[in-house]
Structure formats: C-alpha cells, structure tokens
N, C-alpha and C. Protein backbone atom coordinates (compact mmCIF):
# COMPACT_ATOMS: atom_id res chain seq x y z
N UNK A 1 85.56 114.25 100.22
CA UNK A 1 86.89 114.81 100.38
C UNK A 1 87.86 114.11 99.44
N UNK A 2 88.61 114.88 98.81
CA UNK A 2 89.20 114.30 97.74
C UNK A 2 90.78 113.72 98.45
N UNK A 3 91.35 112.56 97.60
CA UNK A 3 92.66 111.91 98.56
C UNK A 3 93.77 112.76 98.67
N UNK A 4 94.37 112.96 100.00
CA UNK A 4 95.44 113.78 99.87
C UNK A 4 96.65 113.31 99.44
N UNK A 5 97.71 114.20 99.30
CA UNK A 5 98.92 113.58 98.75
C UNK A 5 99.76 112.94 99.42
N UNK A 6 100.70 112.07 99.23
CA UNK A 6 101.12 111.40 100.06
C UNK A 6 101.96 112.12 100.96
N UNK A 7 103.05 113.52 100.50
CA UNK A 7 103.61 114.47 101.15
C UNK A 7 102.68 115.12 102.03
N UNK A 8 101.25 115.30 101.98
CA UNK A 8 100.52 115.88 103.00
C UNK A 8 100.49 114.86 103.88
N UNK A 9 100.32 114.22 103.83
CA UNK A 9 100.64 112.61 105.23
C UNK A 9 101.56 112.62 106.01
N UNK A 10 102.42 112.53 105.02
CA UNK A 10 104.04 113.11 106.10
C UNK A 10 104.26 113.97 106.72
N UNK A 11 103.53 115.03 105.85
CA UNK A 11 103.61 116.49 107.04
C UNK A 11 102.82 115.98 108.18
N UNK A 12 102.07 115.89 107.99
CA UNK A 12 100.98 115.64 108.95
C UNK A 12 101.28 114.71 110.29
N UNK A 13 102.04 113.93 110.20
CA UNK A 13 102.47 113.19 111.04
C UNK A 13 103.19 113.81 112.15
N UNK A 14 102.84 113.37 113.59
CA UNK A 14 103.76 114.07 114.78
C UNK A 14 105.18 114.12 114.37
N UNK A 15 105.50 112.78 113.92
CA UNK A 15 106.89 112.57 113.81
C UNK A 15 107.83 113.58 112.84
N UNK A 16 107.28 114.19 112.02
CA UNK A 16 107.99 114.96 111.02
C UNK A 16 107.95 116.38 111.43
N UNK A 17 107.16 116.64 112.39
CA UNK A 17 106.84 118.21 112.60
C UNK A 17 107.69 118.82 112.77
N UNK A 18 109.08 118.81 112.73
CA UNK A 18 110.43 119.80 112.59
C UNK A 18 111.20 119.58 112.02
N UNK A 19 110.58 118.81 110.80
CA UNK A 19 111.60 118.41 109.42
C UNK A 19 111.65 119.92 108.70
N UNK A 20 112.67 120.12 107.97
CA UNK A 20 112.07 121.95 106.68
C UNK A 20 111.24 120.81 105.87
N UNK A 21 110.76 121.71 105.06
CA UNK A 21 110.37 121.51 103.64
C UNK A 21 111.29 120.65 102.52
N UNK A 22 112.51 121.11 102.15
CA UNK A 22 113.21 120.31 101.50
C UNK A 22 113.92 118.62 102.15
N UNK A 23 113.89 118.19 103.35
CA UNK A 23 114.05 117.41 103.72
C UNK A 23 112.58 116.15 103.79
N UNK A 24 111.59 117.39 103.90
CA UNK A 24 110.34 116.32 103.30
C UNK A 24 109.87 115.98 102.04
N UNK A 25 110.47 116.64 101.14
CA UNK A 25 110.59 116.98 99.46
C UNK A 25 111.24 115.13 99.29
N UNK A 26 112.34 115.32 100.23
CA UNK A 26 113.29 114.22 100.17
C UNK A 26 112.49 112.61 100.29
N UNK A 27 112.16 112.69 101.89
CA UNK A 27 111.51 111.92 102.02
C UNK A 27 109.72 111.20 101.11
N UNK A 28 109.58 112.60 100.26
CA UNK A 28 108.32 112.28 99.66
C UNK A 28 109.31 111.19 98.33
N UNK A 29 109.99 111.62 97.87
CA UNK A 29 110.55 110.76 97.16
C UNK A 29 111.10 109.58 97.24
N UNK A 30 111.83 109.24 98.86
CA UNK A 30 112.00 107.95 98.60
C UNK A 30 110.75 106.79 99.41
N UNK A 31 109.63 107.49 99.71
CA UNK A 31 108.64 106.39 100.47
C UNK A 31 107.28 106.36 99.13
N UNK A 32 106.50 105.20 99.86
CA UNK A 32 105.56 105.07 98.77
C UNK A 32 104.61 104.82 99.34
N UNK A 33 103.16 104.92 98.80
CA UNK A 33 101.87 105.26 99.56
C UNK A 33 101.45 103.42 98.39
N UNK A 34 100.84 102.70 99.54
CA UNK A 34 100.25 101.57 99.34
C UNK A 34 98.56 101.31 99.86
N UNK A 35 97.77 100.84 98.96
CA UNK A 35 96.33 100.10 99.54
C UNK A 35 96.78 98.34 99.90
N UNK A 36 96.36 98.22 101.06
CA UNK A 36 96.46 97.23 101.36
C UNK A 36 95.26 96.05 101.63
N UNK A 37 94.65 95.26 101.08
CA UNK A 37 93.07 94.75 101.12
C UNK A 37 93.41 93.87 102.32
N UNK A 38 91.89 94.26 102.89
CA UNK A 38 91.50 93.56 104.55
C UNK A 38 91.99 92.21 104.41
N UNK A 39 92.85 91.98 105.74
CA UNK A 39 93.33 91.10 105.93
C UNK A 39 94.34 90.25 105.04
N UNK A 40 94.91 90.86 104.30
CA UNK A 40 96.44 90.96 103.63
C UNK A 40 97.18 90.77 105.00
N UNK A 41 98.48 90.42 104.73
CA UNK A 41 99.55 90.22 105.87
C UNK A 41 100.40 91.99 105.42
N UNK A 42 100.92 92.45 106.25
CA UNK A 42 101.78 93.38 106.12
C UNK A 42 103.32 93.24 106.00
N UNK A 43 103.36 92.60 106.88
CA UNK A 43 104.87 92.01 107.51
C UNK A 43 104.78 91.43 108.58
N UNK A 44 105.85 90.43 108.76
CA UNK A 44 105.51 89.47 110.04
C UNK A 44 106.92 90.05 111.09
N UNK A 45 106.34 90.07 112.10
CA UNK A 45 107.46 90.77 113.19
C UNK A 45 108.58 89.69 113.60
N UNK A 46 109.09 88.66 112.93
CA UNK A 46 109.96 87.60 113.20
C UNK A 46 110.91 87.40 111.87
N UNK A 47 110.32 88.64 111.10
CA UNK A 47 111.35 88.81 109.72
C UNK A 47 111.62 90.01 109.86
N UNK A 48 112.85 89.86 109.49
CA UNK A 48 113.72 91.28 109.59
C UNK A 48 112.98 92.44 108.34
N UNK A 49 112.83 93.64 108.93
CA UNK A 49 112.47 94.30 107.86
C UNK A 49 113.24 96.21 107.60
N UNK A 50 113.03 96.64 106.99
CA UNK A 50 114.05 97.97 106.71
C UNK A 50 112.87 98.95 106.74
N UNK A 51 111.92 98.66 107.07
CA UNK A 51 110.73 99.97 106.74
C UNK A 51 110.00 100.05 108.03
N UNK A 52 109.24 101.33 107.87
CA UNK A 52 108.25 101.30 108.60
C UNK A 52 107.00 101.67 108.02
N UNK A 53 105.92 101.98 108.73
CA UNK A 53 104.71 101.89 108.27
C UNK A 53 103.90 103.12 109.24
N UNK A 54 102.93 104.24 108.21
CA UNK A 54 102.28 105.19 108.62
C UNK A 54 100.59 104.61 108.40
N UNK A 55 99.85 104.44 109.28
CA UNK A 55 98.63 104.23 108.77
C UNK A 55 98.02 105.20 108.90
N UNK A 56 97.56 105.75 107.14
CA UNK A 56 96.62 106.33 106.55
C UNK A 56 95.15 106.55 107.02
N UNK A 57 95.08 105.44 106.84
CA UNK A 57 93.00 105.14 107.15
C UNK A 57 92.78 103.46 107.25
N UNK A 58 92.19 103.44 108.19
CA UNK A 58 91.59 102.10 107.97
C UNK A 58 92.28 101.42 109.68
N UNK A 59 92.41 100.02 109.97
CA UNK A 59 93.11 99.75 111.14
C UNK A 59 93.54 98.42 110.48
N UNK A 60 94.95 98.13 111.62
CA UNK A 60 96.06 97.18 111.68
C UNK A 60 95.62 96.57 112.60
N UNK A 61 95.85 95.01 113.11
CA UNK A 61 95.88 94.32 113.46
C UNK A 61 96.84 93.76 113.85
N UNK A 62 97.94 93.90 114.59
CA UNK A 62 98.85 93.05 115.40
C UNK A 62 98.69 91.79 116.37
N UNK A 63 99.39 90.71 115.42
CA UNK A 63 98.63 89.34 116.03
C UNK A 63 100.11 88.55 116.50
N UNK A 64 100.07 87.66 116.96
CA UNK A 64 100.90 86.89 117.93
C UNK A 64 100.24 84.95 117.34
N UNK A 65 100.88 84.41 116.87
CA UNK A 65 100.21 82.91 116.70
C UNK A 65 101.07 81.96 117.94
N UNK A 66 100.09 81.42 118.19
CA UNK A 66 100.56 81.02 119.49
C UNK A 66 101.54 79.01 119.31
N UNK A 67 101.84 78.35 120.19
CA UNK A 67 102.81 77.39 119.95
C UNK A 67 101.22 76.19 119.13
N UNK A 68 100.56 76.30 120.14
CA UNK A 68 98.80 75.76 119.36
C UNK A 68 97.79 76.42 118.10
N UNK A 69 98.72 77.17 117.76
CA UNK A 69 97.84 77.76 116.89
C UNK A 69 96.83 78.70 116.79
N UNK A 70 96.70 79.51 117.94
CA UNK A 70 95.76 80.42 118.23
C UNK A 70 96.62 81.39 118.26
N UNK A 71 95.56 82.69 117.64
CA UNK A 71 95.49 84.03 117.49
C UNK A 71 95.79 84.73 118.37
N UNK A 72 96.93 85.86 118.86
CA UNK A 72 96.77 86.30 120.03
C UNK A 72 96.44 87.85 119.33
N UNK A 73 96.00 89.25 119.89
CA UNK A 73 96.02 90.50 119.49
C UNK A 73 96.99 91.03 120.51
N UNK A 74 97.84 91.58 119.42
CA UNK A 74 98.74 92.49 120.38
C UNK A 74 98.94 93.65 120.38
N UNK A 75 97.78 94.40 118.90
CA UNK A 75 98.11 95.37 119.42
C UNK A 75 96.65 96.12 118.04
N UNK A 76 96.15 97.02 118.29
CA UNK A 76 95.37 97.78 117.07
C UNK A 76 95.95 98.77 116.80
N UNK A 77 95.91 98.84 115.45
CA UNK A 77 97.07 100.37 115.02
C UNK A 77 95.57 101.29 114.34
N UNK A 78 95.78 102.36 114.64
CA UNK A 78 94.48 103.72 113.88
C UNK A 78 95.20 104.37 113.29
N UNK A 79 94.26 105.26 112.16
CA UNK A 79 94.94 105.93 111.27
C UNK A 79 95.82 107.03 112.04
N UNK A 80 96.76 107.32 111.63
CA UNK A 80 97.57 108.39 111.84
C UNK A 80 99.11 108.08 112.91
N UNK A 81 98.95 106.43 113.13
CA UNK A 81 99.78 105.68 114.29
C UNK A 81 100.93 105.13 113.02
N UNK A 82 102.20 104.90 113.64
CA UNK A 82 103.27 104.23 112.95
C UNK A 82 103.58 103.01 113.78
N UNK A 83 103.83 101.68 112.60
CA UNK A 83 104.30 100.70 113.26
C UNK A 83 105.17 100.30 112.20
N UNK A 84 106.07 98.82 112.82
CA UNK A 84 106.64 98.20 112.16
C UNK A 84 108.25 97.93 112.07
C-alpha cells in the first residue's frame, strides 16, 4: 500500500469530520507529517508545548519518571489516537 498523504490523515481523523474541504486545505498547510525513530522522546509533558500530535502508525509510549528513577506507563497511544 502506497503512503498516504498527509491531508488524507486529517480527513481521516474523528476529529476533523465536519471541517469543509477548504478549511482542511488550511490546516494541510500549516501542520507537518514527521518519522519519529523508536524510542526518540516526543515531548515531555512538564514542558509547555503549542502542538499536538496524530499518530499515524506505529505506538507511543507515555511514561511518568518517578522521584527514584523508575519508569512509570501512563498511557499507550495507537495509530489513529491524538495526544499531547
């Protein structure tokens, strides 16, 4: 299956399903489609951030580091889920 476009993503998403067409025209222009390699950081939830995040394919990992240093999971993100 060949990769779709990044505007087919957006459509595709629950969240947009009663956007028109020209308002997703919009949005195809100001967002950007990223590969991110396993176990890269995304963003850390204790820094302020202005975006959000559609996952494509693949899964997220939401972690918690604890006052000792351990890993907590807080959350698994699947393709087609928004976080951030």
């Amino acid at each position: 299956m060949a990769d779709q476009s990044k505007l087919w993503y957006l459509e595709n998403f629950n969240l947009f399903e009663m956007v028109d067409k020209s308002k997703m025209m919009e949005l195809d222009a100001i967002t950007s489609m990223q590969e991110i390699k396993k176990s890269q950081p995304i963003y850390f939830a204790e820094d302020p951030s202005g975006s959000i995040f559609f996952l494509k394919k693949g899964r997220v990992k939401l972690t918690r580091i604890s006052p000792d240093g351990k890993e907590f999971i807080v959350a698994l993100i699947n393709p087609g889920e928004v976080f951030g």
